[in-house]
C-alpha atoms as a PDB file:
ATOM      1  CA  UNK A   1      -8.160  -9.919 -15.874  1.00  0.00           C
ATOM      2  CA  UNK A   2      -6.376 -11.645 -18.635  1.00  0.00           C
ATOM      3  CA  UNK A   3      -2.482 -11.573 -19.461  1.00  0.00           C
ATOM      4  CA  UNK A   4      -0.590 -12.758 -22.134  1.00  0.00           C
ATOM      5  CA  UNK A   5      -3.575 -15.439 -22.492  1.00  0.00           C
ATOM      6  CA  UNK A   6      -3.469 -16.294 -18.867  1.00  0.00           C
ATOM      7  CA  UNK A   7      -6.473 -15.122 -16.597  1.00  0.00           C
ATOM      8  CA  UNK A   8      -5.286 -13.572 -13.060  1.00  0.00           C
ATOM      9  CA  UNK A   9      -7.272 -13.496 -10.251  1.00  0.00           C
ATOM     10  CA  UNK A  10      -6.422 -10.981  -7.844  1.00  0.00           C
ATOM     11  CA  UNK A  11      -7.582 -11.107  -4.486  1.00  0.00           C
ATOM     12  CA  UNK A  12      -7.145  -8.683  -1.919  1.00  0.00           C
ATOM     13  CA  UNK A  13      -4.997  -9.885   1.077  1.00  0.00           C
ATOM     14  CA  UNK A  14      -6.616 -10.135   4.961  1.00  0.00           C
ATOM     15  CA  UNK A  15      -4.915 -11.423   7.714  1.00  0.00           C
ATOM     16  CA  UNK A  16      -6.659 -14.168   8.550  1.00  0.00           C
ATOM     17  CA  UNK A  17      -6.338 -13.873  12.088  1.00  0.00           C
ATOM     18  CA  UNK A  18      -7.742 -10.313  12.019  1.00  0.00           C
ATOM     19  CA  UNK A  19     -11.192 -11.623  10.879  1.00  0.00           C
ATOM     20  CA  UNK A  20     -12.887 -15.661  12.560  1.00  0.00           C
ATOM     21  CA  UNK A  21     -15.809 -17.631  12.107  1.00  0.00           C
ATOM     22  CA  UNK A  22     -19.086 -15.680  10.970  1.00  0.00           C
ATOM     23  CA  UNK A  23     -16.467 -12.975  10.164  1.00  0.00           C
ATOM     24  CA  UNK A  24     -15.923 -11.875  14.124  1.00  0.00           C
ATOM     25  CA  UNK A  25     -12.859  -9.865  15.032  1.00  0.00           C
ATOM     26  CA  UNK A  26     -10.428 -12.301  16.202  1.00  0.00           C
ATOM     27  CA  UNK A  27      -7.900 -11.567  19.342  1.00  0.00           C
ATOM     28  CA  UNK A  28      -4.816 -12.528  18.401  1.00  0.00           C
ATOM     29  CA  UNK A  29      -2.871 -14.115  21.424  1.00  0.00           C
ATOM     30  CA  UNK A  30       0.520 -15.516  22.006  1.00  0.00           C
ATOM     31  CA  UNK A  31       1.224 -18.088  24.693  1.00  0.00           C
ATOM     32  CA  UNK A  32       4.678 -18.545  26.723  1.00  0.00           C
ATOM     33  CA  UNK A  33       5.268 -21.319  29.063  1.00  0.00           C
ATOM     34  CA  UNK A  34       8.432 -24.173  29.387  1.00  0.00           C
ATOM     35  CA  UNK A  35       5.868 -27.048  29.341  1.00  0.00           C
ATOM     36  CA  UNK A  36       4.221 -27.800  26.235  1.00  0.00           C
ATOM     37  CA  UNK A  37       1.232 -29.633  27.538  1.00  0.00           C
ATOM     38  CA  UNK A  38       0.342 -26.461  29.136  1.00  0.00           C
ATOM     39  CA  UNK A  39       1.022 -24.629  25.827  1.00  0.00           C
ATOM     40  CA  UNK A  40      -1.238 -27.316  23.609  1.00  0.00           C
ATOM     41  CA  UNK A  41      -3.487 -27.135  26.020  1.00  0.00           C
ATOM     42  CA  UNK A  42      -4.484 -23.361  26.357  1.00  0.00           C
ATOM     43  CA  UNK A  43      -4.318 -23.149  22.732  1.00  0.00           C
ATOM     44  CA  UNK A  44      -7.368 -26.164  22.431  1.00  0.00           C
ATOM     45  CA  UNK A  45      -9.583 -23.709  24.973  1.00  0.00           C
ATOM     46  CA  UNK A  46      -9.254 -20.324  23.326  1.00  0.00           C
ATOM     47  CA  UNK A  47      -9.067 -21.936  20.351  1.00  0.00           C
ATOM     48  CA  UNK A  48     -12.819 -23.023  21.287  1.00  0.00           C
ATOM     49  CA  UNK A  49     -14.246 -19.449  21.323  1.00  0.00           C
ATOM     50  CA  UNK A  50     -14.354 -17.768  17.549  1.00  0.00           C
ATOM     51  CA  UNK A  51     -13.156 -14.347  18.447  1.00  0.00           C
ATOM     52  CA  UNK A  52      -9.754 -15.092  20.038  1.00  0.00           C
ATOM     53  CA  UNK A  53      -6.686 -17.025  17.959  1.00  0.00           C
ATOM     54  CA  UNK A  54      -3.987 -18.353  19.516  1.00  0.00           C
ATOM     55  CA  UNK A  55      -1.263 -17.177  16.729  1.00  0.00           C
ATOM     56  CA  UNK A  56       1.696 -18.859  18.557  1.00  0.00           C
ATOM     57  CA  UNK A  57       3.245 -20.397  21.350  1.00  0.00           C
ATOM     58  CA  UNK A  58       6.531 -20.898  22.537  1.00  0.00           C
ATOM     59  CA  UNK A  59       8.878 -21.589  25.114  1.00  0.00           C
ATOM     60  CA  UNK A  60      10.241 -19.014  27.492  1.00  0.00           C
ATOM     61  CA  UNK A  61      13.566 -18.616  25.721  1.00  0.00           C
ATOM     62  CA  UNK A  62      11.803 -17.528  21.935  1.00  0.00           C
ATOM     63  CA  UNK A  63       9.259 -15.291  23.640  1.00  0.00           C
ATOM     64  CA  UNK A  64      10.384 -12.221  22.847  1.00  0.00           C
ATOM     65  CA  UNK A  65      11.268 -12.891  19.491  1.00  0.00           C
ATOM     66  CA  UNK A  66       7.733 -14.532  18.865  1.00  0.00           C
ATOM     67  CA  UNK A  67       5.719 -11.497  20.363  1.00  0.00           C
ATOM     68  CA  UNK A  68       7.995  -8.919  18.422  1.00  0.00           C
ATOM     69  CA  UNK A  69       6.519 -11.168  14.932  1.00  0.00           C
ATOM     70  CA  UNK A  70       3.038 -11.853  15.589  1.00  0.00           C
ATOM     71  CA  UNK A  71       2.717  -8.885  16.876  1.00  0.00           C
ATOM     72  CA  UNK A  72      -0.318 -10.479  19.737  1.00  0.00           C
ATOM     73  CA  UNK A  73      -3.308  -8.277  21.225  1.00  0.00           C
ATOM     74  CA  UNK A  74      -2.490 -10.581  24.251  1.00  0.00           C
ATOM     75  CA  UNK A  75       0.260 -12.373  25.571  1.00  0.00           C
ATOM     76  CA  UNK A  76       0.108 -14.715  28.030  1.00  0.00           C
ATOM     77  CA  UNK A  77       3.023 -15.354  29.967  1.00  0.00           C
ATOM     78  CA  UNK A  78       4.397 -18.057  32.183  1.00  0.00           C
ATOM     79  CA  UNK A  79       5.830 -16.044  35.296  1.00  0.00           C
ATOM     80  CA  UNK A  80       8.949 -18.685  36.588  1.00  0.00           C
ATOM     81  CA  UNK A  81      10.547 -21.153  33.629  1.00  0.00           C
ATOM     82  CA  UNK A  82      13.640 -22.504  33.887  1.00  0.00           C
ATOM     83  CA  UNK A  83      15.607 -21.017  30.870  1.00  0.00           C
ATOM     84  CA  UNK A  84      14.170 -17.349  31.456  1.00  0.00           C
ATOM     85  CA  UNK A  85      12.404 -15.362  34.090  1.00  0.00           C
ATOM     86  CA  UNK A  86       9.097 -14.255  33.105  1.00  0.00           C
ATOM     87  CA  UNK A  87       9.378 -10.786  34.632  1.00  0.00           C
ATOM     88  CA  UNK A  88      12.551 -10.536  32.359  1.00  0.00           C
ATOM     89  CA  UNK A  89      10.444 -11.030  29.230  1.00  0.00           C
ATOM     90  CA  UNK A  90       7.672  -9.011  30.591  1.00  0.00           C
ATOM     91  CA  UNK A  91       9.950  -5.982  30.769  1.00  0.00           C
ATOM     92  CA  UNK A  92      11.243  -6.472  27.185  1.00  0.00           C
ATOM     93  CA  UNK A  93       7.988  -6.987  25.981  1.00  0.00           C
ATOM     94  CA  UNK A  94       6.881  -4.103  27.555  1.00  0.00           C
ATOM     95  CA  UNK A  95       8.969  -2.073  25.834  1.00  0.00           C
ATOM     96  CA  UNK A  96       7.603  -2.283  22.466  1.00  0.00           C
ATOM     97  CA  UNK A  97       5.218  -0.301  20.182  1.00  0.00           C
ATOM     98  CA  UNK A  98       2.731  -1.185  20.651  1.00  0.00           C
ATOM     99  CA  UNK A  99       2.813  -3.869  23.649  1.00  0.00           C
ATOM    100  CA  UNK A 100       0.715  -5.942  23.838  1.00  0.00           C
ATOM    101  CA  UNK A 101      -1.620  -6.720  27.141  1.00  0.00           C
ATOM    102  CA  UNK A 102       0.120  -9.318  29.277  1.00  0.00           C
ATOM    103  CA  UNK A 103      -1.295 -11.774  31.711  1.00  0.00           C
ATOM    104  CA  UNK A 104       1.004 -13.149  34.079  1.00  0.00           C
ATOM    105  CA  UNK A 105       0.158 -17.505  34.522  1.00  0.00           C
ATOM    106  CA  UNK A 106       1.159 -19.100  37.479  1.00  0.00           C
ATOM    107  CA  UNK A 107       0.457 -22.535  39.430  1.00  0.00           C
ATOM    108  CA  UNK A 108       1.749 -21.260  43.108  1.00  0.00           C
ATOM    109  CA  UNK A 109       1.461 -19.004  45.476  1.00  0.00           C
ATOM    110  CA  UNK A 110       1.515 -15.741  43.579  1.00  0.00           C
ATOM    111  CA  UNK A 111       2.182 -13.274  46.640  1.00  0.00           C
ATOM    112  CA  UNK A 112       5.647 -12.435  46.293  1.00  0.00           C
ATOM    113  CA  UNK A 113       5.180 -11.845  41.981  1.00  0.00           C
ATOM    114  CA  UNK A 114       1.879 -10.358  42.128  1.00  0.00           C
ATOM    115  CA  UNK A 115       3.391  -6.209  43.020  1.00  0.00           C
ATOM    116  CA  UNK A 116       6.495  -6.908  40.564  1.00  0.00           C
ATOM    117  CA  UNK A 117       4.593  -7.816  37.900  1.00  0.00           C
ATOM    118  CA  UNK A 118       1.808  -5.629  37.855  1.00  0.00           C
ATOM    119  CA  UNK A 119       4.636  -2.603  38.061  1.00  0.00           C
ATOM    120  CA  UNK A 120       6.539  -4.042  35.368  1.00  0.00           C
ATOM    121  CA  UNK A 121       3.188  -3.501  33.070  1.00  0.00           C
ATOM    122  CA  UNK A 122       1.603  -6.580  33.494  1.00  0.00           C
ATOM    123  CA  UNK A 123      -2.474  -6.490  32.795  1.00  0.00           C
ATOM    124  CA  UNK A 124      -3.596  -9.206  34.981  1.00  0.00           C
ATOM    125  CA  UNK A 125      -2.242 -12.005  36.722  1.00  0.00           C
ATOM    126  CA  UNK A 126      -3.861 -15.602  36.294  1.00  0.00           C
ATOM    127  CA  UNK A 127      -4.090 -19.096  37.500  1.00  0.00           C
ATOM    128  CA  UNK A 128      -2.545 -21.807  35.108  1.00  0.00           C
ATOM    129  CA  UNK A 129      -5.964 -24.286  36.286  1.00  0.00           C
ATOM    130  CA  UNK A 130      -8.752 -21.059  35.756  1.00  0.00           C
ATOM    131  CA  UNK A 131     -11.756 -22.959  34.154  1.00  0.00           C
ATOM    132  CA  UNK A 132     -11.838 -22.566  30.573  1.00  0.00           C
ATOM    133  CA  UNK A 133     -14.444 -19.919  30.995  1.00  0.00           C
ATOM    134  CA  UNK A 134     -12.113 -17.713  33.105  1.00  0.00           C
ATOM    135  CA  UNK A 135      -9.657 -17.571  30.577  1.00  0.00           C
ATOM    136  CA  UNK A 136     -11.840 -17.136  27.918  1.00  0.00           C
ATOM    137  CA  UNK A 137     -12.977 -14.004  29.528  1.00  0.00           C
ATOM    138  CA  UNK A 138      -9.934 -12.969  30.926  1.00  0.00           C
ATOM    139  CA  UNK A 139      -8.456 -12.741  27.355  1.00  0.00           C
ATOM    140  CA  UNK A 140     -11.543 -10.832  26.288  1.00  0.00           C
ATOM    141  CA  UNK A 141     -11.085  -8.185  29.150  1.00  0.00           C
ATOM    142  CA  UNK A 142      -7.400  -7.556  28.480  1.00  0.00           C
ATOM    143  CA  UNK A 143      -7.992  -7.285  24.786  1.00  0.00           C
ATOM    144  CA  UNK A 144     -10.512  -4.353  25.642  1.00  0.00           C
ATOM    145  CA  UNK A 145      -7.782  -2.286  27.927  1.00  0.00           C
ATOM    146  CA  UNK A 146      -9.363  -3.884  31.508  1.00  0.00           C
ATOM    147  CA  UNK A 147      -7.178  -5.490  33.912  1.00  0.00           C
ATOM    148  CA  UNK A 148      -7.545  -8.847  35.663  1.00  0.00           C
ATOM    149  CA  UNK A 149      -6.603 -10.521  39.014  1.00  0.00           C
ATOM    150  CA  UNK A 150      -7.304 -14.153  39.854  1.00  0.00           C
ATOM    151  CA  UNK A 151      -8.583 -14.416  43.360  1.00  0.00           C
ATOM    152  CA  UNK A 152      -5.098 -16.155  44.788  1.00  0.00           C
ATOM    153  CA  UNK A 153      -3.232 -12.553  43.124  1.00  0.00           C
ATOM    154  CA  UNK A 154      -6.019  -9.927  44.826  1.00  0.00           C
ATOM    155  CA  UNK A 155      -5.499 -11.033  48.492  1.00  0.00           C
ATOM    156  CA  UNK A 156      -1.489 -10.171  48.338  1.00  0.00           C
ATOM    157  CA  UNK A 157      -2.482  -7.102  46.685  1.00  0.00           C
ATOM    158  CA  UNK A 158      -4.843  -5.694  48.468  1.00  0.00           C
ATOM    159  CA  UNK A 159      -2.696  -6.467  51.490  1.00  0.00           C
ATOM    160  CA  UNK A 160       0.111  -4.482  49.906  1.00  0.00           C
ATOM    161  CA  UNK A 161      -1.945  -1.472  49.535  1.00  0.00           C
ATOM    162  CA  UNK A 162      -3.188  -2.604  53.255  1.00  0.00           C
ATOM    163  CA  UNK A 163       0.303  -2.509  54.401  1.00  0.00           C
ATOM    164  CA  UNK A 164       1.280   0.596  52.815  1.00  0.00           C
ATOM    165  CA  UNK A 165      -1.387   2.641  54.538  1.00  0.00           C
ATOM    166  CA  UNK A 166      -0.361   1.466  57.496  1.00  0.00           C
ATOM    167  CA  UNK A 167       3.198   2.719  57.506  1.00  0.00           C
ATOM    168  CA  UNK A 168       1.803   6.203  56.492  1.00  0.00           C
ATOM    169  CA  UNK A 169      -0.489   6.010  59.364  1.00  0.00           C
ATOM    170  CA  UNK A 170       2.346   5.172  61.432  1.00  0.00           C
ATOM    171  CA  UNK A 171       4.688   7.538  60.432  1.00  0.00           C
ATOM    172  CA  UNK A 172       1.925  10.460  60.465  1.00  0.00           C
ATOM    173  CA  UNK A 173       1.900   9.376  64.075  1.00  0.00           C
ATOM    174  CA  UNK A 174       6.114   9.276  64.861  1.00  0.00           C
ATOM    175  CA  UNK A 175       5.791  12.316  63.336  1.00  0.00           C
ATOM    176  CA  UNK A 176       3.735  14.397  65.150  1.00  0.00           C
ATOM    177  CA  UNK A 177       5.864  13.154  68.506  1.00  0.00           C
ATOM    178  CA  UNK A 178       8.752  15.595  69.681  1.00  0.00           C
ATOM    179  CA  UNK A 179      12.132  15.152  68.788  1.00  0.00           C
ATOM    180  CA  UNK A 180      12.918  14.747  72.817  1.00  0.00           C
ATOM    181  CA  UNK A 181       9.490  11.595  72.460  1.00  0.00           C
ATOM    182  CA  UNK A 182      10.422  10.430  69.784  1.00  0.00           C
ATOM    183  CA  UNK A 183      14.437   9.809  70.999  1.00  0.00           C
ATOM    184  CA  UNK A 184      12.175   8.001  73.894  1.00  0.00           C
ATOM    185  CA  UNK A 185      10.195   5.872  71.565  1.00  0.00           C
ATOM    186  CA  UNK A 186      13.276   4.919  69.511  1.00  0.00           C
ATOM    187  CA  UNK A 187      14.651   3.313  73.275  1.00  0.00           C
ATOM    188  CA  UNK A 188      11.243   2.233  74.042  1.00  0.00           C
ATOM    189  CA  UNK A 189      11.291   0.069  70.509  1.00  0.00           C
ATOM    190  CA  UNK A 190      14.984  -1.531  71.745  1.00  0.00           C
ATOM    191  CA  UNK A 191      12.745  -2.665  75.075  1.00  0.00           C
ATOM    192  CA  UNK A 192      14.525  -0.093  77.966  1.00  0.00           C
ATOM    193  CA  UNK A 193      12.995   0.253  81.021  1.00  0.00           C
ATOM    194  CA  UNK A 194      11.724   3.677  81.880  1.00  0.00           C
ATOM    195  CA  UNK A 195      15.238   3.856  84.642  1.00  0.00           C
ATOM    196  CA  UNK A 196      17.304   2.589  81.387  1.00  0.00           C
ATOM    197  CA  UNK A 197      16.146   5.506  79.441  1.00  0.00           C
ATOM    198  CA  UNK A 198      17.002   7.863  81.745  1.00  0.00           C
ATOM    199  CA  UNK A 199      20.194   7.029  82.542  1.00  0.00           C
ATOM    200  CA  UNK A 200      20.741   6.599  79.038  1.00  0.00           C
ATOM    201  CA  UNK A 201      19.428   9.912  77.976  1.00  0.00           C
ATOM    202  CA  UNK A 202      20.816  12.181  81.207  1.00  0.00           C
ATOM    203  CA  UNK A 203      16.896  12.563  82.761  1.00  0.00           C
ATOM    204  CA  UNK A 204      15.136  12.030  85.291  1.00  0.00           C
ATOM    205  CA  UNK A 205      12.853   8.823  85.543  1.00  0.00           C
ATOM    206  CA  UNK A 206       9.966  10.669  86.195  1.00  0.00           C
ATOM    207  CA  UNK A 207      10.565  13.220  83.428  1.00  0.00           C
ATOM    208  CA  UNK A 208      10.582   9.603  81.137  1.00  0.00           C
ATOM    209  CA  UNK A 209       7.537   8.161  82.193  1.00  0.00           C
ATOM    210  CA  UNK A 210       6.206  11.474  81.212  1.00  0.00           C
ATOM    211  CA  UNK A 211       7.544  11.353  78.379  1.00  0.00           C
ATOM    212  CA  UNK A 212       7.127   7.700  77.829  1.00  0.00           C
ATOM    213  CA  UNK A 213       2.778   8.298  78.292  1.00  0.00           C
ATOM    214  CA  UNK A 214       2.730  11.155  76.269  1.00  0.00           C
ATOM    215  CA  UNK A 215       4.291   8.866  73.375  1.00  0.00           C
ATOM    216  CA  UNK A 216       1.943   6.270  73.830  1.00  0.00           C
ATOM    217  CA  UNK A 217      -0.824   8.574  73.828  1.00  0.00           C
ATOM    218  CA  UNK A 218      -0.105  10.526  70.944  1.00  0.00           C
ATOM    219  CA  UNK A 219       0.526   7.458  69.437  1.00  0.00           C
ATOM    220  CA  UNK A 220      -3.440   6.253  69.918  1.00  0.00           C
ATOM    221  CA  UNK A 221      -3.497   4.733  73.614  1.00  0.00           C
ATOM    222  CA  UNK A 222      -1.215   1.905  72.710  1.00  0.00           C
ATOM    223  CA  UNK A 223       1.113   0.342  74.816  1.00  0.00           C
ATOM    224  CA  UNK A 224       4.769  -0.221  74.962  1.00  0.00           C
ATOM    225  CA  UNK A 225       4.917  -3.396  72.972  1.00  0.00           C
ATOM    226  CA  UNK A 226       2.256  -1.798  70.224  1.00  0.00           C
ATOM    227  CA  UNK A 227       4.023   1.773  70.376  1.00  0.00           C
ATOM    228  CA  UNK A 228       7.739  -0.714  69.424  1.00  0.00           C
ATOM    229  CA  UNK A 229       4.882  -2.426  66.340  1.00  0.00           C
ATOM    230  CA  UNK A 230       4.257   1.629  65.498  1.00  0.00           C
ATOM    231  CA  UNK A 231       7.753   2.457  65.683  1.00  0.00           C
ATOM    232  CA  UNK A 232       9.053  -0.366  63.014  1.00  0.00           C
ATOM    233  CA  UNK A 233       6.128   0.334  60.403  1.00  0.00           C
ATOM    234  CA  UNK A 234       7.211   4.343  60.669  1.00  0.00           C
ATOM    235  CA  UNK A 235      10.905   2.734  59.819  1.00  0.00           C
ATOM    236  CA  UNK A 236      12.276   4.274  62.754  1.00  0.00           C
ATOM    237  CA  UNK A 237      15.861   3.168  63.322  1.00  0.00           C
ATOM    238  CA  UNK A 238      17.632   2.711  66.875  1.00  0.00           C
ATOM    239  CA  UNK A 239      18.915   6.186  68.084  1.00  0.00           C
ATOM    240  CA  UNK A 240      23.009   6.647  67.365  1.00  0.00           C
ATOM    241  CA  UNK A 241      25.659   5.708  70.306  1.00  0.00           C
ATOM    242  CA  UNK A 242      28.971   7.340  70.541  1.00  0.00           C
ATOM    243  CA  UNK A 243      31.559   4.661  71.632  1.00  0.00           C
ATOM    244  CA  UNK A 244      31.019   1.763  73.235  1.00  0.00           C
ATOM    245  CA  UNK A 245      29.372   1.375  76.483  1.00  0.00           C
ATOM    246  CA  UNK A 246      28.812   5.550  76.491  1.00  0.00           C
ATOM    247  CA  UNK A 247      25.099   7.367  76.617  1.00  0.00           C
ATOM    248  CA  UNK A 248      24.069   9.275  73.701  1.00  0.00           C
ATOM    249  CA  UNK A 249      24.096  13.066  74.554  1.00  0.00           C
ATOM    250  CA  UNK A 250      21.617  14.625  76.032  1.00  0.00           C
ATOM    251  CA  UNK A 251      18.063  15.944  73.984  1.00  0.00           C
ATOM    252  CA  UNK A 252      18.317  19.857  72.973  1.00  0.00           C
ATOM    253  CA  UNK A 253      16.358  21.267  75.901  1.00  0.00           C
ATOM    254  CA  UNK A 254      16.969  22.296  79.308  1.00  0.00           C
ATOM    255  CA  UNK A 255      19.842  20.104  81.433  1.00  0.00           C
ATOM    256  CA  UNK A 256      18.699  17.884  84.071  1.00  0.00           C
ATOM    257  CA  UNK A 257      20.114  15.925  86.680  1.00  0.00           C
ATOM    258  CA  UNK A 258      21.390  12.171  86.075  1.00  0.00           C
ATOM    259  CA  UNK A 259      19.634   9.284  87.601  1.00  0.00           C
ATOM    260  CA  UNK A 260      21.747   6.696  89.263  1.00  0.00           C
ATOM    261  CA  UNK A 261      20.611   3.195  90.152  1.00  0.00           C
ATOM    262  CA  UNK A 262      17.080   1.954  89.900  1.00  0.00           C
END
């Protein structure tokens, strides 16, 4: 159009990181990590696939400032730097509207991050030396709503899951014990004899090793040292003692004779 003699083009704006090459929606990403080797060097591989755009990258102490501007489809985020801990800036990051999905990079061991982060909000959890093709992908898969676990983050988790069911098992199995066998099994876990018991609890030793195999039974056919295993998953705690150096009373129940010596 012309103005005052002066011909205006007007052209429409587009984010040029919403459309890439040949005109492909691009996935905007953000990368986070304290080295900036790392940083350079991420950006040069997902910078080699024309739908994704690395749109910034930053140390850990800018990161949530940077994510809250660019506003990424992905973040990826380094989970231990020195100036700010990664599950910090995962939490504030997950926090906003929208959020964007995060992966979680790491170079060690990732056992003891793996349940934190994923219940934080994290997306997926990844290795820092994944193949370029790996990443690639992984940032396509988060960008679509999927989740993603490297191999060295599944093992942890599926043990966690592993370990959870067995507690439950284990305290399916405490719980289906009597209060009397399960008092038992609580002294059976601290390593009593079958005469320590009974003096302890006011009964007589053969009404404990009674007791003692209808724990262990009920408990699968284990044995003592496997039924003390049971008793720690169920979270049992040692039984209460009143004063020093005195029993515990005796179980509800009918009375029975002490049992001295062995």
């Amino acid at each position: 159009m012309l103005r005052a003699g002066v011909l205006v083009i007007v052209v429409p704006f587009v984010d040029l990181w919403c459309t890439g090459r040949g005109g492909t929606q691009v996935i905007r990403v953000v990368v986070v990590d304290d080295e900036p080797l790392v940083r350079s060097g991420l950006r040069a591989i997902l910078g080699s696939a024309a739908d994704i755009g690395v749109v910034a990258d930053c140390g850990g102490g800018d990161a949530t400032g940077t994510v809250a501007r660019h506003r990424p489809d992905v973040l990826l985020l380094d989970i231990r730097m020195p100036d700010v801990d990664g599950l910090t800036v995962l939490e504030q990051v997950a926090a906003m509207t929208p959020a964007p999905a995060v992966a979680m990079l790491t170079t060690f061991d990732a056992g003891e991050y793996v349940e934190a982060a994923l219940t934080t909000g994290a997306a997926g959890f990844l290795m820092k030396n994944s193949s370029p093709e790996q990443l690639i992908h992984a940032v396509r898969v988060l960008a679509d709503g999927g989740r993603i676990l490297a191999p060295e983050a599944t093992a942890p988790v599926i043990g966690g899951y592993l370990a959870a069911a067995t507690a439950r098992d284990a305290a399916r199995r405490v719980e289906a014990l009597t209060e009397r066998e399960r008092h038992v099994l609580a002294l059976v876990r601290r390593g009593l004899s079958n005469r320590d018991i009974a003096g302890r609890l006011h009964l007589a030793h053969s009404t404990v090793k009674d007791h003692v195999s209808s724990v262990l039974a009920k408990l699968g056919g284990v044995n003592r040292v496997q039924a003390a295993v049971v008793a720690d998953r169920a979270g049992m705690t040692d039984p209460p003692v009143r004063g020093r150096g005195r029993a515990e009373p005796p179980v509800r129940g009918r009375a029975e004779p002490p049992v001295r010596g062995r």
